[in-house]
Protein backbone atom coordinates (compact mmCIF):
# COMPACT_ATOMS: atom_id res chain seq x y z
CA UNK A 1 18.35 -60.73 -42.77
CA UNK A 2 19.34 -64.63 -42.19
CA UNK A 3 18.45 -66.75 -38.89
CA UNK A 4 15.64 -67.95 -37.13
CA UNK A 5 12.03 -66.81 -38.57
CA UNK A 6 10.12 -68.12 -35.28
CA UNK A 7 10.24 -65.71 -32.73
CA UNK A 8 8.57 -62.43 -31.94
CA UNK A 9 11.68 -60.01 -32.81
CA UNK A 10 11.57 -61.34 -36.01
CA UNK A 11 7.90 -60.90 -37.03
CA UNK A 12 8.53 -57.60 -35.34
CA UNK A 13 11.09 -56.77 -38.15
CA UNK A 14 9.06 -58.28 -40.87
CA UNK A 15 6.00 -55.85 -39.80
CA UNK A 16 8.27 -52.70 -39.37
CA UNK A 17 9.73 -53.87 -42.86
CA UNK A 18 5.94 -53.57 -44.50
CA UNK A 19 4.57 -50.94 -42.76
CA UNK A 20 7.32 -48.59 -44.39
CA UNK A 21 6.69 -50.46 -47.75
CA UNK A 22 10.36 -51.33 -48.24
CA UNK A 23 9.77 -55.18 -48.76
CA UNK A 24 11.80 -54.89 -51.79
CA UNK A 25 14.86 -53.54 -50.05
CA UNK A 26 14.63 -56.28 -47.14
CA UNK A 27 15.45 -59.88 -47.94
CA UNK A 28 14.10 -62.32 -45.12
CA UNK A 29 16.37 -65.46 -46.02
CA UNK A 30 15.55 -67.69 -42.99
CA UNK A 31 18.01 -69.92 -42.25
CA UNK A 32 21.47 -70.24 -43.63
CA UNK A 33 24.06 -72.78 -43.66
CA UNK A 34 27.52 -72.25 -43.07
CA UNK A 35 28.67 -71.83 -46.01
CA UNK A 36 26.13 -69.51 -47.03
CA UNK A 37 26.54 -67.27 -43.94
CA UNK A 38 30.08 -67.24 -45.08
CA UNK A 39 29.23 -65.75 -48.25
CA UNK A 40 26.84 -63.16 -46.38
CA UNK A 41 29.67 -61.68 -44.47
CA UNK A 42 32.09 -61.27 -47.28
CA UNK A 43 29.60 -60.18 -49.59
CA UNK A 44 28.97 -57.23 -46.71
CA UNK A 45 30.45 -54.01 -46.76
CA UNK A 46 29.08 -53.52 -42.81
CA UNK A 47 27.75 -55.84 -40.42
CA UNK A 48 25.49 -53.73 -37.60
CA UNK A 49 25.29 -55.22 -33.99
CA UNK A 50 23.25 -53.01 -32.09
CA UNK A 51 22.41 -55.18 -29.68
CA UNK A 52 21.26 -54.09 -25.95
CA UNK A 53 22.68 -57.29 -24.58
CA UNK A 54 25.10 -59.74 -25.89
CA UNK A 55 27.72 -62.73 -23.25
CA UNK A 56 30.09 -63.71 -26.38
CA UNK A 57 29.05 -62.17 -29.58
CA UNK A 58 29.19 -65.17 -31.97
CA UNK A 59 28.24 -63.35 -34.81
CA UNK A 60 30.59 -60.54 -34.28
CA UNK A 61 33.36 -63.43 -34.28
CA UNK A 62 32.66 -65.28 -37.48
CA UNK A 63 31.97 -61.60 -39.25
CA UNK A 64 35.19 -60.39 -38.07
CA UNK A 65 36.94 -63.62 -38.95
CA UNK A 66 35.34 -62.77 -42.67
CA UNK A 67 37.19 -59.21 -42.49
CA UNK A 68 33.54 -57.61 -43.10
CA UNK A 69 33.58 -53.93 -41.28
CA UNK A 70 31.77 -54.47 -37.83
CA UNK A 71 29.80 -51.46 -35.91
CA UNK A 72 28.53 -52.37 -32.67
CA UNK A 73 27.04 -51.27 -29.49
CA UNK A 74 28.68 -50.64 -26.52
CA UNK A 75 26.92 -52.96 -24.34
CA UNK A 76 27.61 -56.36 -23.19
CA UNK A 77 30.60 -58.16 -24.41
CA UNK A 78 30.54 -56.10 -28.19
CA UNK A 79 33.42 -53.49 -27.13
CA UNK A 80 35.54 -56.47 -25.48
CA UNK A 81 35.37 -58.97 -28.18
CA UNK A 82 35.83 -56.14 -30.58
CA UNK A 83 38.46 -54.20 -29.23
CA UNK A 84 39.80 -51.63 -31.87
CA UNK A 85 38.79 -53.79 -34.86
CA UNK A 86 35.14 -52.30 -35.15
CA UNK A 87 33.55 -49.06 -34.66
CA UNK A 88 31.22 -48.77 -31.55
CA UNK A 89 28.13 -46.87 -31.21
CA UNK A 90 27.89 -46.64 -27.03
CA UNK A 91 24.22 -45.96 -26.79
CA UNK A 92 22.13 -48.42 -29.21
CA UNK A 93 19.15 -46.44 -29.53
CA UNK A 94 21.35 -43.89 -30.90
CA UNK A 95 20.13 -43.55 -34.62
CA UNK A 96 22.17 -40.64 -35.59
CA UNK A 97 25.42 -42.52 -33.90
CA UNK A 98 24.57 -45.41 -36.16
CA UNK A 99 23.46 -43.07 -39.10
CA UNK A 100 27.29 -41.12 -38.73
CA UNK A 101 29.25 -44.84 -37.96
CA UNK A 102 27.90 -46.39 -41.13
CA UNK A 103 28.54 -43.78 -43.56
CA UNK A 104 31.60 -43.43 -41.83
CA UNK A 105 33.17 -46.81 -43.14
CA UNK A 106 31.02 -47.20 -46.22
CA UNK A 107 32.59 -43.32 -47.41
CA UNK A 108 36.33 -44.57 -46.52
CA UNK A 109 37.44 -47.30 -48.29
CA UNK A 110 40.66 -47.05 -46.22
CA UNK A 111 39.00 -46.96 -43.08
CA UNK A 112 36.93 -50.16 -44.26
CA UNK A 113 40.42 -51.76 -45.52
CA UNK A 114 41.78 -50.72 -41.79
CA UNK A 115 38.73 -52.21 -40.19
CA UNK A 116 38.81 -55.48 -42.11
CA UNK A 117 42.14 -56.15 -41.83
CA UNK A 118 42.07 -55.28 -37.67
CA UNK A 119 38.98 -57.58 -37.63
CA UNK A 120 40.90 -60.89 -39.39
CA UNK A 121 43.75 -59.80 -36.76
CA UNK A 122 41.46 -59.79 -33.89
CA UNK A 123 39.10 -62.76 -34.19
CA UNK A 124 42.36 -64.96 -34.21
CA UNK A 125 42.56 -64.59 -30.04
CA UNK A 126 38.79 -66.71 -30.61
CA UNK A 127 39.10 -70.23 -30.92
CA UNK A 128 36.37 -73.14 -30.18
CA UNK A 129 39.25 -75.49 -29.13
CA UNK A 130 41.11 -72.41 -27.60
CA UNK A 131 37.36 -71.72 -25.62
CA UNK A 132 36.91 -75.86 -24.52
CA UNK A 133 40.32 -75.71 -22.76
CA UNK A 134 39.87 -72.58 -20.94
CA UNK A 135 36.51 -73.46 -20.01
CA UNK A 136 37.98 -77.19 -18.63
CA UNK A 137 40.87 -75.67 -16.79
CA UNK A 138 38.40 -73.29 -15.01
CA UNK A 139 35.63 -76.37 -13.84
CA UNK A 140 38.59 -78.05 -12.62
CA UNK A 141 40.35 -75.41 -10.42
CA UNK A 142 36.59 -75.02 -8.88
CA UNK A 143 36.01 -78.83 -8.70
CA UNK A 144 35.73 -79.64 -5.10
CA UNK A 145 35.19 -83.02 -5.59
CA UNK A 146 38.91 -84.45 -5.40
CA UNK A 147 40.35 -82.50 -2.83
């Protein structure tokens, strides 16, 4: 698990981690630079996302951009941003959806292939430069200030 280490969700993790005494199988790696994170996702055979809200999944982006296999939620902006290039799980508190979507991909190696190569497709339509001009052209058709 990489990112932040200084918020509740995360000591919440850490405590569920201990409490079933799988500390060894859990790897708490705190922050990681870019390049690192890079080597996360295309070291992974899945990335889960079962968020309960999520604007503009970031981390679905860049793990899609890796090709890694992405199964996600179906709340908030997962199923958009995803599209056909991951596997959705609609309700996240489903464990047996999650339990039947993992083993799913990691059992297919062609359906991982599929999934990889429809995530490197996919993530192309997301662009930082892509975002800063669509976000400028909509502040200026609401800009009331030089009318």
């Amino acid at each position: 698990m990489a990112g932040r280490t200084d918020h509740a969700y995360f000591k919440s993790i850490k405590s569920f981690v201990k409490g079933k005494g799988i500390e060894d199988k859990v790897h708490f790696l705190g922050f990681v630079n870019t390049e690192g994170l890079i080597n996360l996702y295309k070291g992974a055979e899945v990335l889960m996302m079962p968020s309960l809200t999520e604007g503009c999944p970031v981390t679905l982006i860049e793990a899609m951009s890796c090709g890694t296999s992405v199964v996600g939620s179906g709340r908030g902006g997962i199923p958009e941003v995803g599209a056909d290039a991951i596997q959705i799980v609609q309700d996240p508190h489903d464990l047996s959806g999650w339990i039947s979507a993992i083993k799913s991909i990691l059992n297919s190696p062609e359906k991982r292939a599929k999934l990889s190569k429809r995530s490197v497709e996919r993530s192309r339509n997301f662009d930082w430069d892509q975002a800063a001009v669509e976000t400028s052209k909509c502040y200026k058709r609401f800009d009331t200030s030089h009318k």
